[in-house]
C-alpha atoms as a PDB file:
ATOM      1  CA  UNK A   1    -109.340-136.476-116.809  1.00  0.00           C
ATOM      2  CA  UNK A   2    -107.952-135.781-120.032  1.00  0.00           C
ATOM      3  CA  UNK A   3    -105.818-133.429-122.351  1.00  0.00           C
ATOM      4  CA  UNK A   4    -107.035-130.053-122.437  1.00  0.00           C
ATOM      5  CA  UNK A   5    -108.841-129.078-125.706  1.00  0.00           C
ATOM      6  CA  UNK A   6    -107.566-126.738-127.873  1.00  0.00           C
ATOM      7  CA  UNK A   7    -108.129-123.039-126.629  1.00  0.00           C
ATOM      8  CA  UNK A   8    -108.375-124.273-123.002  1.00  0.00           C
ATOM      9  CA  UNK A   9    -106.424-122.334-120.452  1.00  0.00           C
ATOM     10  CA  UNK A  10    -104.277-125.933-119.148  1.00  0.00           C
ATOM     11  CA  UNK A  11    -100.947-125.628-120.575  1.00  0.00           C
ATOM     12  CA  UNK A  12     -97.410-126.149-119.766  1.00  0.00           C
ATOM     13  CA  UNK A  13     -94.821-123.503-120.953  1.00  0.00           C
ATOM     14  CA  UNK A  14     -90.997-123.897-120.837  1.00  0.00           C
ATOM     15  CA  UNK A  15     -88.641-121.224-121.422  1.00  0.00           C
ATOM     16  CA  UNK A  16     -84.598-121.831-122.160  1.00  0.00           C
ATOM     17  CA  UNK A  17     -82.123-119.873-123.600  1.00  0.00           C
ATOM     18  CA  UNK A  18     -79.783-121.523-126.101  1.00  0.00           C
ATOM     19  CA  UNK A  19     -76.111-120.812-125.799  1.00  0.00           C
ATOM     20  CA  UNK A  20     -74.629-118.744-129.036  1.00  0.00           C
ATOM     21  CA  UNK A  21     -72.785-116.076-129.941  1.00  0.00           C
ATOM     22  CA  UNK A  22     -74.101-113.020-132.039  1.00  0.00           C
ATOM     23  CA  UNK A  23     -72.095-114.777-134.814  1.00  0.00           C
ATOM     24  CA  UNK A  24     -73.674-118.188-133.792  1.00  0.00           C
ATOM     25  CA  UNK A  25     -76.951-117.171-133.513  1.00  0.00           C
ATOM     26  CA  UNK A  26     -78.210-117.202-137.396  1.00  0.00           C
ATOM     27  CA  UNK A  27     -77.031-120.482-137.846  1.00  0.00           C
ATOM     28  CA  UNK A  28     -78.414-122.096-134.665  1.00  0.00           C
ATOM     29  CA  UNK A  29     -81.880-120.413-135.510  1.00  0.00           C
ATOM     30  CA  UNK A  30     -81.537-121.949-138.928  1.00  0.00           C
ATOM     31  CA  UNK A  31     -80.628-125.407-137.846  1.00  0.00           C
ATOM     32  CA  UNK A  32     -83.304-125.387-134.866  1.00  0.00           C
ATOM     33  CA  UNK A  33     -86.085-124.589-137.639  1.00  0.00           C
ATOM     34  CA  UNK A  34     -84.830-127.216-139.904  1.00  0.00           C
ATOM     35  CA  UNK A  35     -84.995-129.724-137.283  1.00  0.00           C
ATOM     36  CA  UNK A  36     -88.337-129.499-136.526  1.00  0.00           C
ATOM     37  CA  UNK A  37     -89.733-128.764-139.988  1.00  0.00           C
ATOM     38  CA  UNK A  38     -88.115-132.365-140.223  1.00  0.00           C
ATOM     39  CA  UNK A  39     -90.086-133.645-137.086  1.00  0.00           C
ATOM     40  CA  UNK A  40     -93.477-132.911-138.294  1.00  0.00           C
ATOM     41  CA  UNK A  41     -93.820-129.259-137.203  1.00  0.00           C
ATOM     42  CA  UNK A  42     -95.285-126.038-139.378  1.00  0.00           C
ATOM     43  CA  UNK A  43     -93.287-123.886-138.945  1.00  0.00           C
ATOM     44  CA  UNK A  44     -93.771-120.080-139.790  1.00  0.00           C
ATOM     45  CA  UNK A  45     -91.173-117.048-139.781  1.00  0.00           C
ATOM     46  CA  UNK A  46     -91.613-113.661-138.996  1.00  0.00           C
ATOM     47  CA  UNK A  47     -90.935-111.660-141.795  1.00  0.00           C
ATOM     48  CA  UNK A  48     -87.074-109.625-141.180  1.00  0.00           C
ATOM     49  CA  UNK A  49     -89.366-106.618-141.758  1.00  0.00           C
ATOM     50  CA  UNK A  50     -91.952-106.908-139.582  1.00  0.00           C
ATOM     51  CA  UNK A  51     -92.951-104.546-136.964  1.00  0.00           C
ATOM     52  CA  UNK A  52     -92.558-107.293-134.322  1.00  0.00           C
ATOM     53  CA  UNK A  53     -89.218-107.675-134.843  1.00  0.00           C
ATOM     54  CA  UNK A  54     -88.628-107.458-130.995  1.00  0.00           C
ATOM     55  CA  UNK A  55     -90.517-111.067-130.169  1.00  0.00           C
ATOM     56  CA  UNK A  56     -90.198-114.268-132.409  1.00  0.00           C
ATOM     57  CA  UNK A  57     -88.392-115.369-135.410  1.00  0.00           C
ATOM     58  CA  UNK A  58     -90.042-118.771-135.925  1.00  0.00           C
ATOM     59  CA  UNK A  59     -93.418-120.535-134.494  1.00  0.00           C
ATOM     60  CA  UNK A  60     -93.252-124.280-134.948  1.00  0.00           C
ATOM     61  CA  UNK A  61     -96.522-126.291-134.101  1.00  0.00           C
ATOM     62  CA  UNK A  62     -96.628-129.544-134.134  1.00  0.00           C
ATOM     63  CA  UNK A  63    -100.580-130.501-135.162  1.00  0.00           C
ATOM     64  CA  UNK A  64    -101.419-133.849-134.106  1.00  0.00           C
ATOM     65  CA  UNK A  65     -99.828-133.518-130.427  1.00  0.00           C
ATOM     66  CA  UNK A  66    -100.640-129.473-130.504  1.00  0.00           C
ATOM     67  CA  UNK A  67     -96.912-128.529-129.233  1.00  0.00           C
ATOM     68  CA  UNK A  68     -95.299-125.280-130.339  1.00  0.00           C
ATOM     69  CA  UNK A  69     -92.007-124.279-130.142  1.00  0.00           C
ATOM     70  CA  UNK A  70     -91.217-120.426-130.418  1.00  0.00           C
ATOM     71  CA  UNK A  71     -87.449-119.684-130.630  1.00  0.00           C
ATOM     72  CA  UNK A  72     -86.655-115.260-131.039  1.00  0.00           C
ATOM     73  CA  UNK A  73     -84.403-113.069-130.472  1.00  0.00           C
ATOM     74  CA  UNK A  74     -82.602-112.204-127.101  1.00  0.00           C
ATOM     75  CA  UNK A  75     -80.253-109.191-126.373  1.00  0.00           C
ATOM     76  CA  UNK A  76     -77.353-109.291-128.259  1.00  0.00           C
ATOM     77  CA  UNK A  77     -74.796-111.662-126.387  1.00  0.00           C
ATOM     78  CA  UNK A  78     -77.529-113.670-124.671  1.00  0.00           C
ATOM     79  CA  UNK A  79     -78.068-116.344-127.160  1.00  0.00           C
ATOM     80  CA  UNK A  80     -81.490-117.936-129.123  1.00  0.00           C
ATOM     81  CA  UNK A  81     -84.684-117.622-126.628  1.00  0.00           C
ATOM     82  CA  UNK A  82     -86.731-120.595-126.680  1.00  0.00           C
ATOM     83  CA  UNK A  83     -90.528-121.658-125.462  1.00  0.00           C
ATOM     84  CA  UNK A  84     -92.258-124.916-125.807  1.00  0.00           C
ATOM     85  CA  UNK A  85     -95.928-125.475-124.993  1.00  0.00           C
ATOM     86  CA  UNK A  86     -97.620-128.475-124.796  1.00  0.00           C
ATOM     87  CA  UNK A  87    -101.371-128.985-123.647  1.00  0.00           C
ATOM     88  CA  UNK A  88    -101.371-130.499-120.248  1.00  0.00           C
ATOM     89  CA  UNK A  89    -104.386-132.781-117.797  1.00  0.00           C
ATOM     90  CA  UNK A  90    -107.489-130.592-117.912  1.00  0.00           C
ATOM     91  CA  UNK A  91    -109.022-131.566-114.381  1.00  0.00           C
ATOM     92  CA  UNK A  92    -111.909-133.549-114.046  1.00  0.00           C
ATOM     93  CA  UNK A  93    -115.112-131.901-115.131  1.00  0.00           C
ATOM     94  CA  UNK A  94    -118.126-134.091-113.252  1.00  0.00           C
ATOM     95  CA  UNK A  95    -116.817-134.368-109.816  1.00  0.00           C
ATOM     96  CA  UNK A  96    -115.618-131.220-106.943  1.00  0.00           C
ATOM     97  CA  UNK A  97    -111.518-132.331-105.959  1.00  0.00           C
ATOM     98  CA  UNK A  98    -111.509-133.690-102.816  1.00  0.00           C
ATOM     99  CA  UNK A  99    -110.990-131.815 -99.713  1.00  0.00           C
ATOM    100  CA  UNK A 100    -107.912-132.147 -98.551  1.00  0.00           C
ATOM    101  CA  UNK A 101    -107.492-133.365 -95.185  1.00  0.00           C
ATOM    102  CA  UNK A 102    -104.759-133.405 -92.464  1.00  0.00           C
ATOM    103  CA  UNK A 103    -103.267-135.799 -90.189  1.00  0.00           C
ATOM    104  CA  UNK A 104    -101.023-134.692 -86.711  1.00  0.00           C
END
């Protein structure tokens, strides 16, 4: 067993909301993209313009460990939306999993 390969299905997603005010919000999307831009991570911004103004503000990916972080927008008085994904165990690819069995 090992970690998935890029473009494999096995993945982990988290989703959290950040606490922030409407007011808040610009600032805590600014200092979350800073943050990881200082980690390591590439981060790219949707453009203020752009028809997809309705998902994410930022992608962050992190190349060598292949995490991304996508923070965007929520309703207004809900916060900063935030995923991670990380590649997770691929299963085994030259044996069948064992059958489970049952003890009474």
């Amino acid at each position: 067993m090992g970690i998935a390969d890029e473009g494999e299905a096995y993945e982990l997603s988290s989703a959290i909301r950040l606490k922030a005010t409407d007011d808040q919000r610009p600032e805590v999307v600014r200092a979350l993209r800073e943050k990881l831009a200082g980690e390591g991570f590439k981060v790219t911004s949707n453009e203020p313009d752009s028809a997809d103004q309705s998902t994410w503000e930022f992608e962050a990916v992190h190349e060598p460990d292949r995490y991304t972080v996508r923070a965007g927008k929520a309703k207004l008085g809900q916060g900063v939306g935030v995923i991670v994904t990380l590649p997770c165990q691929a299963p085994p690819t030259t044996a069948a999993s064992p059958a489970p069995t049952a003890t009474l």
